[in-house]
N, C-alpha and C. Protein backbone atom coordinates (compact mmCIF):
# COMPACT_ATOMS: atom_id res chain seq x y z
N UNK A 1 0.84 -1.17 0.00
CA UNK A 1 0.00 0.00 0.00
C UNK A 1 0.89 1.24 0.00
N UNK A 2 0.70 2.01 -0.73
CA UNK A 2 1.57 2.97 -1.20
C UNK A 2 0.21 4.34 0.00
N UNK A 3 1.77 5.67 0.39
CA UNK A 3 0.53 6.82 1.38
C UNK A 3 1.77 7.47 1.50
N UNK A 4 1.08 8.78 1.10
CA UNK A 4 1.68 9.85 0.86
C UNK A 4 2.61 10.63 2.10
N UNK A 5 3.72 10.82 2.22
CA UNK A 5 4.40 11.38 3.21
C UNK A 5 4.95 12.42 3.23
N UNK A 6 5.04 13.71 4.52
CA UNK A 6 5.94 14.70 3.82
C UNK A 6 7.10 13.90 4.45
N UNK A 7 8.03 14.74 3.46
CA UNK A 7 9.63 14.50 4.50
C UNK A 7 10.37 15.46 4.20
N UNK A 8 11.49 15.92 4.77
CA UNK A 8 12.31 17.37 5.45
C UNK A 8 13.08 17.85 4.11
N UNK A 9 12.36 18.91 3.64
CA UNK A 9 13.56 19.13 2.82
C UNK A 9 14.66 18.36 2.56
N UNK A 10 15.89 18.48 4.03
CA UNK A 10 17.23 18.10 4.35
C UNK A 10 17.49 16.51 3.49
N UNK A 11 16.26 15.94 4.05
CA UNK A 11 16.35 14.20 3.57
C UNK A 11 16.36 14.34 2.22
N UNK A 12 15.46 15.19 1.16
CA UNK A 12 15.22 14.62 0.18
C UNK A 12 16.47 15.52 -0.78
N UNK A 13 17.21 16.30 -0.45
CA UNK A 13 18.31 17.22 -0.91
C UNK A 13 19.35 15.64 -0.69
N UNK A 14 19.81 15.36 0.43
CA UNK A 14 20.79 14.20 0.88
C UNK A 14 20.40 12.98 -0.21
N UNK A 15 19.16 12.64 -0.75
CA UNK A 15 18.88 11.52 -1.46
C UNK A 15 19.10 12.02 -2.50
N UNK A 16 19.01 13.14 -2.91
CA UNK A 16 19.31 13.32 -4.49
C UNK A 16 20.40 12.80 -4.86
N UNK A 17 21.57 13.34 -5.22
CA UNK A 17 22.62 12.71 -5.61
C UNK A 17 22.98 11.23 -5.09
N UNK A 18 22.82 10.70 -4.24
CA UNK A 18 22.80 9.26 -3.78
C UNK A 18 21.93 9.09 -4.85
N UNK A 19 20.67 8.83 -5.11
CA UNK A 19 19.68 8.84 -6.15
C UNK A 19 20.44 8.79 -7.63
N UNK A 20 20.68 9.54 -8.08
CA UNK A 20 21.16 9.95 -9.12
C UNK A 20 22.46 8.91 -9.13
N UNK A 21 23.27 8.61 -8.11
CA UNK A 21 24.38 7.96 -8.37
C UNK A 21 23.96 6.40 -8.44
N UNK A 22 22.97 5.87 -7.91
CA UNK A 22 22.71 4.67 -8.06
C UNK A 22 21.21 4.48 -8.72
N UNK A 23 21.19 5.71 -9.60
CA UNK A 23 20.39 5.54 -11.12
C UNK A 23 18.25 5.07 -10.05
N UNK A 24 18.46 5.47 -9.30
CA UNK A 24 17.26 5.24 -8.82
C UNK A 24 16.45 7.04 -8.46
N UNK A 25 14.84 6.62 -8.18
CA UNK A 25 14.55 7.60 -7.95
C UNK A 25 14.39 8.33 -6.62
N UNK A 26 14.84 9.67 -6.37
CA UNK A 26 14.29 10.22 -4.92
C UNK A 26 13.89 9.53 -3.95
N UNK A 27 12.27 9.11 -4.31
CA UNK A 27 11.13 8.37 -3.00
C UNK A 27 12.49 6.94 -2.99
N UNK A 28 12.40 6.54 -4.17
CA UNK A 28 13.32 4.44 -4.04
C UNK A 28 14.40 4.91 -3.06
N UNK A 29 15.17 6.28 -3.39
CA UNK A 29 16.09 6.08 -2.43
C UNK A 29 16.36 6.23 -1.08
N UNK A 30 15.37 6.85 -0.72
CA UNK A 30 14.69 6.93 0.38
C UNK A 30 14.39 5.75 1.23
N UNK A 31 13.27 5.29 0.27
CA UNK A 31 12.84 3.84 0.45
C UNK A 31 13.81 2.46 0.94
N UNK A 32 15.17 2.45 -0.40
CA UNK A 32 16.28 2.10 0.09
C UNK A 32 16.91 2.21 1.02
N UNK A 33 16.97 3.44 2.28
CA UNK A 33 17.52 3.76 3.50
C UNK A 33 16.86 3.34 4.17
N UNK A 34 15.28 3.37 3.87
CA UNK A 34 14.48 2.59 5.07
C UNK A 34 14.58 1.34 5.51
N UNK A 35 14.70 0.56 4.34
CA UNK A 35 14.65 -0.95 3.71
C UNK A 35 16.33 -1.46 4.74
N UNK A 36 17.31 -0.54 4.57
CA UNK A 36 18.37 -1.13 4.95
C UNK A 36 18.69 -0.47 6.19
N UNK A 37 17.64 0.76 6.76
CA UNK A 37 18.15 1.04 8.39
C UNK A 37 17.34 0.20 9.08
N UNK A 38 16.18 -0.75 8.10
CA UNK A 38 15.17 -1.53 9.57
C UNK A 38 16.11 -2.64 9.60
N UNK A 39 17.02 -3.25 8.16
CA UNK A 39 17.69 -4.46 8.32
C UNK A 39 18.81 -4.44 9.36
N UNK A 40 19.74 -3.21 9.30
CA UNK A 40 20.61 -2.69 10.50
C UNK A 40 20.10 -3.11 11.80
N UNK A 41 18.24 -2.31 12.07
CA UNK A 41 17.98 -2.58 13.26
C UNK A 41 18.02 -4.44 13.94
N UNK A 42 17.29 -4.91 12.86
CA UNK A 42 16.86 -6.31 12.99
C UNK A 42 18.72 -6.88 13.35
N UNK A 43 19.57 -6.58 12.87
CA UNK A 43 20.51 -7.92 12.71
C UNK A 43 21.30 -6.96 13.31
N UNK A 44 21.64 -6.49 14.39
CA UNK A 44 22.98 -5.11 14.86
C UNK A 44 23.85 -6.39 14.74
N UNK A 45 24.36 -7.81 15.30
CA UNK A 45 25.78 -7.80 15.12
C UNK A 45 26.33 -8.20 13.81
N UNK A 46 25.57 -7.70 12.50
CA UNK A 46 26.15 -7.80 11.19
C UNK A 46 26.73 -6.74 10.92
N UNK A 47 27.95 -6.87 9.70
CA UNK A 47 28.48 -5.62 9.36
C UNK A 47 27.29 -5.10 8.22
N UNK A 48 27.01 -3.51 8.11
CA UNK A 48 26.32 -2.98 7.17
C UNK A 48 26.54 -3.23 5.77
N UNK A 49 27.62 -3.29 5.40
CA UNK A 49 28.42 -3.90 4.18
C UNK A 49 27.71 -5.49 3.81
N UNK A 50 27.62 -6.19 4.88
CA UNK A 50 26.90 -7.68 4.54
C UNK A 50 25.46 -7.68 4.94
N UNK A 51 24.87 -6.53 5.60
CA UNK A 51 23.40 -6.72 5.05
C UNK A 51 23.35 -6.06 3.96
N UNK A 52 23.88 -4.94 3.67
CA UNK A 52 23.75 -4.48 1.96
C UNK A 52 23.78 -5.55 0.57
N UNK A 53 25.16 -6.41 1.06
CA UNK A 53 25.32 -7.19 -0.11
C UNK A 53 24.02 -8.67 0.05
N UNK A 54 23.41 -8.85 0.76
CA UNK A 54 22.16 -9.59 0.97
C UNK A 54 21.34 -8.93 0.47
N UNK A 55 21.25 -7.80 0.65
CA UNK A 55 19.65 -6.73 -0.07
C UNK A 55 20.18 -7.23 -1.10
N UNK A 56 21.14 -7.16 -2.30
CA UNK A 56 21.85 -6.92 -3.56
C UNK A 56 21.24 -8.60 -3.51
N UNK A 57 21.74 -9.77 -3.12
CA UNK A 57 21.63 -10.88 -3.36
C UNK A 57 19.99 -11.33 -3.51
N UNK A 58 19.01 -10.59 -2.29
CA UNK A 58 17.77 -11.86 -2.30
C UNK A 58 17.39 -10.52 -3.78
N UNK A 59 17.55 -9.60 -3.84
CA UNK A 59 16.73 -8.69 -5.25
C UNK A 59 17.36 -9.42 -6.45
N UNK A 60 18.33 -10.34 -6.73
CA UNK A 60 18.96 -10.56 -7.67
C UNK A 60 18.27 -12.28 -7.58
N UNK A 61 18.44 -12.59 -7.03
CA UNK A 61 17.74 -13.94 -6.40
C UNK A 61 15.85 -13.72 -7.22
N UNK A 62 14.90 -12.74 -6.84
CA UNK A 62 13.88 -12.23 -6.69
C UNK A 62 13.78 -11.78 -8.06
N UNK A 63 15.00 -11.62 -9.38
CA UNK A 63 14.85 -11.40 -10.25
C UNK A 63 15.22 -12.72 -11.15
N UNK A 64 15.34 -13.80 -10.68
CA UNK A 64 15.54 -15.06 -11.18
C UNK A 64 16.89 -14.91 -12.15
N UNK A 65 17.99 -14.23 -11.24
CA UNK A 65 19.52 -14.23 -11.78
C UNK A 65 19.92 -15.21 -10.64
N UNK A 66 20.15 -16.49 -10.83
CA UNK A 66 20.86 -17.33 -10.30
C UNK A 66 21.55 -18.25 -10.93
N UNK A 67 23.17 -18.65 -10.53
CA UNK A 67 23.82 -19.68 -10.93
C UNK A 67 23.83 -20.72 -9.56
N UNK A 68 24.36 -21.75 -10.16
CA UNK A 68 24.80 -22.68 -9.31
C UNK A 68 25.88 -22.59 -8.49
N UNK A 69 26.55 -22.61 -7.14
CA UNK A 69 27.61 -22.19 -6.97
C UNK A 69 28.12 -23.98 -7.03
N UNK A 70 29.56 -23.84 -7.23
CA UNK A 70 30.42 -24.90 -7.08
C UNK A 70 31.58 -24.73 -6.95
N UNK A 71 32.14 -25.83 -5.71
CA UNK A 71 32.89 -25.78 -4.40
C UNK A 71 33.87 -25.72 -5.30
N UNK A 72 35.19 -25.51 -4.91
CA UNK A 72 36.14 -25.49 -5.18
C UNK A 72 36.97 -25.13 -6.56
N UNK A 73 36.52 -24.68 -7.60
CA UNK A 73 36.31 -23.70 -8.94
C UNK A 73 36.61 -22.67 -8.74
């Protein structure tokens, strides 16, 4: 369910160029900070770096880009 929000100037100035650098829009990138400060909250003794690269994995996963991995190759 999508609902309309204001938010602070400050935030949506800070998302722009983040935005722009990872080719997404304003609200997504936003959205994206949310998405990965609730995962921060949920898992504190992970590094941020490896819940990021999990967001990157289950969306890539979720886009039916998967190989097989194999051991020792």
């Amino acid at each position: 369910m999508a609902i309309a929000m204001k938010l602070s100037d400050e935030l949506v100035d800070m998302a722009k160029p983040r935005a722009a650098a990872e080719h997404r829009s304003v609200p997504k990138q936003i959205e994206y900070w949310a998405r990965l400060g609730k995962a921060v909250e949920d898992n504190p003794d992970l590094p941020v770096q490896f819940i990021k690269s999990t967001l990157v994995a289950v969306a890539e996963a979720d886009a039916g880009q998967l190989s097989e991995y194999r051991f020792g190759v």
